[in-house]
Protein backbone atom coordinates (compact mmCIF):
# COMPACT_ATOMS: atom_id res chain seq x y z
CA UNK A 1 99.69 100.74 103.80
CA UNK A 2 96.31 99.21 103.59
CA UNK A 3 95.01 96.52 106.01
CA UNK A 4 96.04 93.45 103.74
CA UNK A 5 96.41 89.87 105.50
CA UNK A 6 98.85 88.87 103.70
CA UNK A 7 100.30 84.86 103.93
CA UNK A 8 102.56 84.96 101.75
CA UNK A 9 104.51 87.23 99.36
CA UNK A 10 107.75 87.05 97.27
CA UNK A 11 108.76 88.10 93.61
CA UNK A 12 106.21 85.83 91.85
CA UNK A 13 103.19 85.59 94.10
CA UNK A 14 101.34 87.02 96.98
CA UNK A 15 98.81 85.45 98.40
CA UNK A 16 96.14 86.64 100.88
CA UNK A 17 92.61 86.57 102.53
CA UNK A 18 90.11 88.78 100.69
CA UNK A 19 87.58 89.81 103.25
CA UNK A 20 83.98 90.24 102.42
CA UNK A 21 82.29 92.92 100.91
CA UNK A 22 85.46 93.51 98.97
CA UNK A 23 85.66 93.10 94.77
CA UNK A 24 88.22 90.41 93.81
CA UNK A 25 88.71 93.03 90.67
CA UNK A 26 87.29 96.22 89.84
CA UNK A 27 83.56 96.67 88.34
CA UNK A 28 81.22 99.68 86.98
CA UNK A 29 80.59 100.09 90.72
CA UNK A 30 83.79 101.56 91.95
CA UNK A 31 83.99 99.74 95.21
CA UNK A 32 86.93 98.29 96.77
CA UNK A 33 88.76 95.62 95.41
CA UNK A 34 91.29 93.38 95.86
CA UNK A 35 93.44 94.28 92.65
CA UNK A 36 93.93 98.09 93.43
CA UNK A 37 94.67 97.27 96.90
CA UNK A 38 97.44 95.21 96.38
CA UNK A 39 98.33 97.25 93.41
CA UNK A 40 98.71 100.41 96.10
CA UNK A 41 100.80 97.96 98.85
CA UNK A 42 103.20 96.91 96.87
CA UNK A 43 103.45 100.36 95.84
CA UNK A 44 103.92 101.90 98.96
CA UNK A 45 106.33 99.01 100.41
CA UNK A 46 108.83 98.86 97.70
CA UNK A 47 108.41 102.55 96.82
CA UNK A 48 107.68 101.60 93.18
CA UNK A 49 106.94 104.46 90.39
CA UNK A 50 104.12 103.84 87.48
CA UNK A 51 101.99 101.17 87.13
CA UNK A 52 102.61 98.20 89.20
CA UNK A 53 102.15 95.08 87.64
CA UNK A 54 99.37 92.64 89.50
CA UNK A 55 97.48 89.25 87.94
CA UNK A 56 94.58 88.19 88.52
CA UNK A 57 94.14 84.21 87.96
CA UNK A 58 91.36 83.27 90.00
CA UNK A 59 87.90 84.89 91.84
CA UNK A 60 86.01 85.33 94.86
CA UNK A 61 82.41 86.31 94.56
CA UNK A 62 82.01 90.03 96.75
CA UNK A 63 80.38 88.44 99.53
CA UNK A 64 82.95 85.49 99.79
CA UNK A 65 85.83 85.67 101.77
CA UNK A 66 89.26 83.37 101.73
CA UNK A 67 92.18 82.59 100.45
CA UNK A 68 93.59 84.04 97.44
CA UNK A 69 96.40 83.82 95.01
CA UNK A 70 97.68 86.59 92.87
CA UNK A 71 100.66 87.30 90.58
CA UNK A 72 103.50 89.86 90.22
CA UNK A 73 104.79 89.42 87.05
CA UNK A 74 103.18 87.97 83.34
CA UNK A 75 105.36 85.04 83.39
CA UNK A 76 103.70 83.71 86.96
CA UNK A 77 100.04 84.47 85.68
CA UNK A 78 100.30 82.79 82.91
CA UNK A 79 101.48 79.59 84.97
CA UNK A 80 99.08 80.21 87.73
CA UNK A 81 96.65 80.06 85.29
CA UNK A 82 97.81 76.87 83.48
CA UNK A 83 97.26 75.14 86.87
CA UNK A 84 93.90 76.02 87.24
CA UNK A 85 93.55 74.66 83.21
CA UNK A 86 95.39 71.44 84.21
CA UNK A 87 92.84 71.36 87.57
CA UNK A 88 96.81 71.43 89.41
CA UNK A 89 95.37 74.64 91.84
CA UNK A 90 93.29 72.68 94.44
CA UNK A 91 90.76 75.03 96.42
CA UNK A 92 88.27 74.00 99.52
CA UNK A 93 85.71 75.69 101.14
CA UNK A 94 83.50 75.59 104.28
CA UNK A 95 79.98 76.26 103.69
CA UNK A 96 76.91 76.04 105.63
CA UNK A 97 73.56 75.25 104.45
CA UNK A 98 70.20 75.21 105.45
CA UNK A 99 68.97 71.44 105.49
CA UNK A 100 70.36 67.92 106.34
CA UNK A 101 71.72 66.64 103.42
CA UNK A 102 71.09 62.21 103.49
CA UNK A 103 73.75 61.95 101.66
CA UNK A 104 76.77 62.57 104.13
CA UNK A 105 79.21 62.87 100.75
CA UNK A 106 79.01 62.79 97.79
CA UNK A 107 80.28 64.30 94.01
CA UNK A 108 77.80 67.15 92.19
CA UNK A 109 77.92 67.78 88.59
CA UNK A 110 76.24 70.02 86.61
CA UNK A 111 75.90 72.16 83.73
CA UNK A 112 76.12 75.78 84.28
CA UNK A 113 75.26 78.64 82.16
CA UNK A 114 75.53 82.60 83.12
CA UNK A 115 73.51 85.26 81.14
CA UNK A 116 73.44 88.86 81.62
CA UNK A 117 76.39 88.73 84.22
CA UNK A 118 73.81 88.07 86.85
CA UNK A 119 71.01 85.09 85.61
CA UNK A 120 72.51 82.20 86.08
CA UNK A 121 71.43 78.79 84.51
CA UNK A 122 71.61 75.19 85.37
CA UNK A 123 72.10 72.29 83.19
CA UNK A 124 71.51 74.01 79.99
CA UNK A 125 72.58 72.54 76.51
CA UNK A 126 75.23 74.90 76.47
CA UNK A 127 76.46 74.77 79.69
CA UNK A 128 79.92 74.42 80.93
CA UNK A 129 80.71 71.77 83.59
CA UNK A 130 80.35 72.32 87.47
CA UNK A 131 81.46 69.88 89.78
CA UNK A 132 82.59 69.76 93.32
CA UNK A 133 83.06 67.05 96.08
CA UNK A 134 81.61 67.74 99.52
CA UNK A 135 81.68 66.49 103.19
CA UNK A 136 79.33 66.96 105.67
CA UNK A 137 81.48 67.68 108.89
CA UNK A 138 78.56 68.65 111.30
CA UNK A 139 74.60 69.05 111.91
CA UNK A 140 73.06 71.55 113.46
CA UNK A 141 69.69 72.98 114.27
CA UNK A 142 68.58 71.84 110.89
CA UNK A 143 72.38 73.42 109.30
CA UNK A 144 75.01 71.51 107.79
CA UNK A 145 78.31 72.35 108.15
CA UNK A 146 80.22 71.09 104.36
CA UNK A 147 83.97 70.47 103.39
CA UNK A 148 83.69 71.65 99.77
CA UNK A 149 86.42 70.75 97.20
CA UNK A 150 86.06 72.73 93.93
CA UNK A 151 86.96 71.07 90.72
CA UNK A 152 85.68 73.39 88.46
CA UNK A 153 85.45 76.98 88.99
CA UNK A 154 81.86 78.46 87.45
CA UNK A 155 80.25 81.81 88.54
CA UNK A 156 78.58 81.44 91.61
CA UNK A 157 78.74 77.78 91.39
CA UNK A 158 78.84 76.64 95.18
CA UNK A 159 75.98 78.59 95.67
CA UNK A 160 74.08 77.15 93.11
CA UNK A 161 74.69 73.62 92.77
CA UNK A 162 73.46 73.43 96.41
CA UNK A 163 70.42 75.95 96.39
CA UNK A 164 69.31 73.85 93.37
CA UNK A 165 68.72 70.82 95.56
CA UNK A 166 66.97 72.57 98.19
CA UNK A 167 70.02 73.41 100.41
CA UNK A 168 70.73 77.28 100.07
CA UNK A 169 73.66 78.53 101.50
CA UNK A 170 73.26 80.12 104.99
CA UNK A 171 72.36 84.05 104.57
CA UNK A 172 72.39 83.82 100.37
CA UNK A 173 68.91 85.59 99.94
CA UNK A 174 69.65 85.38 96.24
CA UNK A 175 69.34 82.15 95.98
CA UNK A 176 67.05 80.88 98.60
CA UNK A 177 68.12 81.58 102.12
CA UNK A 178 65.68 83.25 104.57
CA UNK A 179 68.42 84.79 106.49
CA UNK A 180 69.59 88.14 106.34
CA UNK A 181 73.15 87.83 106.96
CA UNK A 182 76.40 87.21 105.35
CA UNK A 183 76.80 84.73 103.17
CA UNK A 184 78.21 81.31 104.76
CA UNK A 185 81.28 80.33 102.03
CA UNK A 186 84.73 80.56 103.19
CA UNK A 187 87.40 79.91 101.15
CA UNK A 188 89.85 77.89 103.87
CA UNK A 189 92.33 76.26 101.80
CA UNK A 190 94.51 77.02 98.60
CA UNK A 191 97.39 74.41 96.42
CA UNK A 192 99.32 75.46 93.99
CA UNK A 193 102.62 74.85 93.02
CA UNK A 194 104.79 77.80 92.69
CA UNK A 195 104.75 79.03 89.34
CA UNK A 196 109.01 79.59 89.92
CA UNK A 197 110.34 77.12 91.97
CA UNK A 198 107.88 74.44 91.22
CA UNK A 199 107.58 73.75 94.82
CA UNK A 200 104.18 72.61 95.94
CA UNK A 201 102.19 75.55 98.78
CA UNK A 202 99.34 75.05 100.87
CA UNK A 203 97.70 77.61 102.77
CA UNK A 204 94.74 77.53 105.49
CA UNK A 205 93.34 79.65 107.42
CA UNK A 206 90.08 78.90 109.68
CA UNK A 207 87.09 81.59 109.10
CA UNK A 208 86.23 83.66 112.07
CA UNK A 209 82.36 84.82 111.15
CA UNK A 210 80.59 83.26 114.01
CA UNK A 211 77.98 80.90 111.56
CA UNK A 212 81.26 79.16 111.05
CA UNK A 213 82.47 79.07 115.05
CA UNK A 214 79.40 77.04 116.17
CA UNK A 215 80.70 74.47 114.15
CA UNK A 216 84.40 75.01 114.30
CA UNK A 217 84.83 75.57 118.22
């Protein structure tokens, strides 16, 4: 078996930490990702022939770890991703900038529009909405440690609502950041209600990349 960390698994769900550098799904690339190697544990664990059923209801960019659900069967993708419609799945990140923010919290809402896969715009006519709350926890040699609660999930979003202002993300050369390094977004904490038993889950885990431990010792 592969080197999953796995949370939590049953018939409906399994959810996990996808590390960095790893594809949440497949692309022209062929690298690793997430999909296949759950795909192959489950596999291997239950001894299961043909294809093995795995959903996919939400993303991580590649160079994001965190928390992650997935589903095992049609009928707990679908409701996975009826939560996420509703705005019932609840996901928070840690992210550190470069900057000191004056505004210790505060709501950001844009309008976010992606061409070509890649070029991503902001409050275009034809945007869709971005918004997220945010915290600032701690300061730090001119980096801000944030408490980031998603309420809408647009590509590359974090990154972008905050490099926009003049706060890059710690190590994100592609939008801003001076720093060669890996990108400072952790995905700490995921709510959901199971898409079975109704009952409500949390999960959180605290990241280990040390940008994150000079905040978080």
């Amino acid at each position: 078996m592969n080197n999953l960390k796995i949370l939590y698994e049953d018939n409906s769900i399994i959810v996990v930490v996808k590390p960095k550098g790893i594809l949440s799904q497949s692309d022209i690339s062929n690298d690793k990702d997430m999909l296949t190697l759950i795909k192959d544990y489950i596999k291997k664990k239950y001894n299961k022939p043909g294809n093995v059923y795995i959903g996919l209801v939400h993303r991580l960019d590649k160079p994001v770890s965190g928390i992650m659900v997935f589903a095992r069967n049609s009928k707990s993708a679908a409701r996975l991703s009826k939560q996420i419609q509703d705005k019932q799945m609840q996901k928070y990140y840690y992210a550190v900038i470069h900057g000191i923010i004056p505004q210790k919290e505060g709501i950001l809402a844009d309008k976010i529009e992606k061409i070509d896969n890649k070029k991503v715009l902001l409050n275009t006519e034809n945007g869709k909405e971005a918004k997220l709350e945010y915290k600032v926890i701690k300061e730090k040699d001119n980096l801000s440690l944030l408490d980031i609660h998603l309420l809408t999930g647009r590509y590359h979003q974090i990154r972008l609502q905050f490099s926009s202002r003049g706060y890059p993300l710690y190590g994100d050369e592609l939008y801003g950041s001076k720093v060669k390094d890996n990108i400072a977004l952790f995905a700490y904490k995921l709510s959901f209600y199971h898409p079975i038993t109704h009952e409500l889950l949390t999960f959180e885990i605290e990241p280990d990349d040390y940008i994150f431990k000079l905040f978080l010792k």
